[in-house]
C-alpha atoms as a PDB file:
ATOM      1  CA  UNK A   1       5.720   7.601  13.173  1.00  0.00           C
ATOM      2  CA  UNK A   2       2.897   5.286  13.053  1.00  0.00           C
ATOM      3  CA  UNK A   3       2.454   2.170  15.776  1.00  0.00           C
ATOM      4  CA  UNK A   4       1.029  -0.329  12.954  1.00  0.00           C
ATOM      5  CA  UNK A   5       0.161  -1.234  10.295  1.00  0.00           C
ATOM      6  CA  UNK A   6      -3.660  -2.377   9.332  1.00  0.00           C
ATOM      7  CA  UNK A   7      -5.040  -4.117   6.564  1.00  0.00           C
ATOM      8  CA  UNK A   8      -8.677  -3.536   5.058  1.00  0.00           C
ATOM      9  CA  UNK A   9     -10.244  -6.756   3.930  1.00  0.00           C
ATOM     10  CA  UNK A  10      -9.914  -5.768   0.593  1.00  0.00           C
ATOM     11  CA  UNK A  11      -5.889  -6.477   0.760  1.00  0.00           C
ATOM     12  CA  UNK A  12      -6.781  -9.726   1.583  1.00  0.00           C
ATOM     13  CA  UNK A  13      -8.706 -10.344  -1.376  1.00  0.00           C
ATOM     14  CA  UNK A  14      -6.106  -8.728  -3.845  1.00  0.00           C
ATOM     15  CA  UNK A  15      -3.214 -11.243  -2.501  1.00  0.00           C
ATOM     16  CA  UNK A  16      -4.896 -14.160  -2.728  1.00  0.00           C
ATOM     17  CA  UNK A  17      -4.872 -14.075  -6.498  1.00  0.00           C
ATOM     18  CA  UNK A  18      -0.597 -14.088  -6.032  1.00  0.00           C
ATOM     19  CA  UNK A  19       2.122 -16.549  -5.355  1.00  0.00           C
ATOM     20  CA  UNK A  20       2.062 -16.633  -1.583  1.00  0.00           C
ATOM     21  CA  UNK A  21       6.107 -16.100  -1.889  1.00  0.00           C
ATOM     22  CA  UNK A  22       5.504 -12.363  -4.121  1.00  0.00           C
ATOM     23  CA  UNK A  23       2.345 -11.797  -1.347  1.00  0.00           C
ATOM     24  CA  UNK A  24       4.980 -12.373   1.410  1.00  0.00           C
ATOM     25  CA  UNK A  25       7.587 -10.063  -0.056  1.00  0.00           C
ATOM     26  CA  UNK A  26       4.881  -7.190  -1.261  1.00  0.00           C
ATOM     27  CA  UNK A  27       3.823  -6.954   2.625  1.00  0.00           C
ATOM     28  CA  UNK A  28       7.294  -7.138   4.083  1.00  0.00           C
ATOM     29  CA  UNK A  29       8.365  -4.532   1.864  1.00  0.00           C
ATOM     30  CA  UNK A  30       5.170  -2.278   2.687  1.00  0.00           C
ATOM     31  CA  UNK A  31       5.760  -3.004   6.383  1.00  0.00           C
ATOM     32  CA  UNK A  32       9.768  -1.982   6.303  1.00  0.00           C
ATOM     33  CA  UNK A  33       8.411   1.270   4.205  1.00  0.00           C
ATOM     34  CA  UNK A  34       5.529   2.299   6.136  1.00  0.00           C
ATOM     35  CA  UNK A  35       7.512   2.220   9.512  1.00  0.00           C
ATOM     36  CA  UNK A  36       9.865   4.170   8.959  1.00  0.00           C
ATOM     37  CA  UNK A  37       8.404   7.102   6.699  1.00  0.00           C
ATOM     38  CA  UNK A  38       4.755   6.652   5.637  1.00  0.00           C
ATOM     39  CA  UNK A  39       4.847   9.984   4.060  1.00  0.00           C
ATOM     40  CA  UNK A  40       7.196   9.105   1.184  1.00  0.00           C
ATOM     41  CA  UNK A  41       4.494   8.066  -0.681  1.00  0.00           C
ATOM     42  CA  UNK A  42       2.370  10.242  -3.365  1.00  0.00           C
ATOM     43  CA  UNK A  43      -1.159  11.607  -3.146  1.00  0.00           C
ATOM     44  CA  UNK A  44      -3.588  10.375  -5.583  1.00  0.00           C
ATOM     45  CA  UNK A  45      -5.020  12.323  -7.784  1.00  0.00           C
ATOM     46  CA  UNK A  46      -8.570  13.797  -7.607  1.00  0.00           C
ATOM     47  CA  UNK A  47     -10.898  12.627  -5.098  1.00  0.00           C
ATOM     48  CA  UNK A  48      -8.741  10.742  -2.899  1.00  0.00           C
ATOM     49  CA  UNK A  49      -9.286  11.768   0.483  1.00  0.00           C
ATOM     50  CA  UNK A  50      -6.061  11.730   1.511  1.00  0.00           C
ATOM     51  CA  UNK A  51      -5.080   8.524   0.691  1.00  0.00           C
ATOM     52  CA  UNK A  52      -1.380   7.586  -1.043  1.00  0.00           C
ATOM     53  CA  UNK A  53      -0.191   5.776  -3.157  1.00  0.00           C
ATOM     54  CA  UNK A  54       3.610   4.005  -3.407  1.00  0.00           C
ATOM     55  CA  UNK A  55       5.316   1.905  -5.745  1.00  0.00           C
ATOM     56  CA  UNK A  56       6.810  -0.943  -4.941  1.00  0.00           C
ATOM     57  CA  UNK A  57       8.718  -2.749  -8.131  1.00  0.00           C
ATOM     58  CA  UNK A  58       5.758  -3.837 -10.109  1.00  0.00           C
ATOM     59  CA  UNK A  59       3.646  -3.329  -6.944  1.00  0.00           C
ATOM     60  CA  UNK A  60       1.608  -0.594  -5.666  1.00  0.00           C
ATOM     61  CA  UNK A  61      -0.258   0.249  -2.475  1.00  0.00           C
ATOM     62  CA  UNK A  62      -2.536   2.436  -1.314  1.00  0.00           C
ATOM     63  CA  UNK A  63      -2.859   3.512   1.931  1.00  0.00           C
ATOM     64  CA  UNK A  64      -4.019   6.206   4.296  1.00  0.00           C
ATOM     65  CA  UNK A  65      -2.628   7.411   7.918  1.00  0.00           C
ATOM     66  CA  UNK A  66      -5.238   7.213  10.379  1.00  0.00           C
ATOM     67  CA  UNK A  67      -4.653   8.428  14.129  1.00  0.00           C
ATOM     68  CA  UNK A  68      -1.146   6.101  15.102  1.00  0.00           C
ATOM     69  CA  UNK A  69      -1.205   3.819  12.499  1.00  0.00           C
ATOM     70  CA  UNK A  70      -1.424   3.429   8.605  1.00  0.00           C
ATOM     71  CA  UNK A  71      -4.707   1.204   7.246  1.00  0.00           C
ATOM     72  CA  UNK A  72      -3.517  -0.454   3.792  1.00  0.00           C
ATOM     73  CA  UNK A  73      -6.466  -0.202   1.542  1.00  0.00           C
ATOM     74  CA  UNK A  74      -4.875  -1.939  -1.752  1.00  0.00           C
ATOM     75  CA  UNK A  75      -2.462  -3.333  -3.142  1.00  0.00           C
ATOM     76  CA  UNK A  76      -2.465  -4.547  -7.085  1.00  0.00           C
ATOM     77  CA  UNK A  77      -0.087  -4.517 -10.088  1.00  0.00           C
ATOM     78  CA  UNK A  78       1.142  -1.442 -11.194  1.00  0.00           C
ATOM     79  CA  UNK A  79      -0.767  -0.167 -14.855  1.00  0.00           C
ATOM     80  CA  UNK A  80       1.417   1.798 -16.748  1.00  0.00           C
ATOM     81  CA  UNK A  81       0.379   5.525 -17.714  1.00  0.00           C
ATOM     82  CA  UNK A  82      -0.999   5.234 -21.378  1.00  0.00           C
ATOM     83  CA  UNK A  83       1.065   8.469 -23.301  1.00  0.00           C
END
């Protein structure tokens, strides 16, 4: 189980654009999730290096685990698959 949670500047700069309520509640949620399991989430597909990727209602983050802890490196608006 990880000790923390880190953010990579680019977080920062893809919150900003939201209502600081919906940017409260996006990391809250990604906090409570993280903590307790950060492997629940899904590998990305292709190239990815290991990093994850999990939905949060209209929300998704990526992240990666790195030693004891899990560095956030984005989190956006969900796109949906084009069929």
């Amino acid at each position: 189980m990880p000790a923390r949670i880190e953010y990579k500047a680019s977080v920062c700069h893809d919150l900003k654009g939201l209502d600081p309520a919906v940017a409260e509640q996006i990391l809250d949620e990604q906090e409570s999730i993280l903590l307790k399991n950060p492997g629940q989430g899904k590998l990305l597909e292709g190239q990815s290096g290991g990093r994850l990727k999990y939905h949060a209602g209209e929300y998704r983050f990526i992240y990666t685990q790195v030693e004891d802890a899990v560095l956030v490196l984005r989190v956006g608006i969900r796109t949906p698959k084009e069929e």
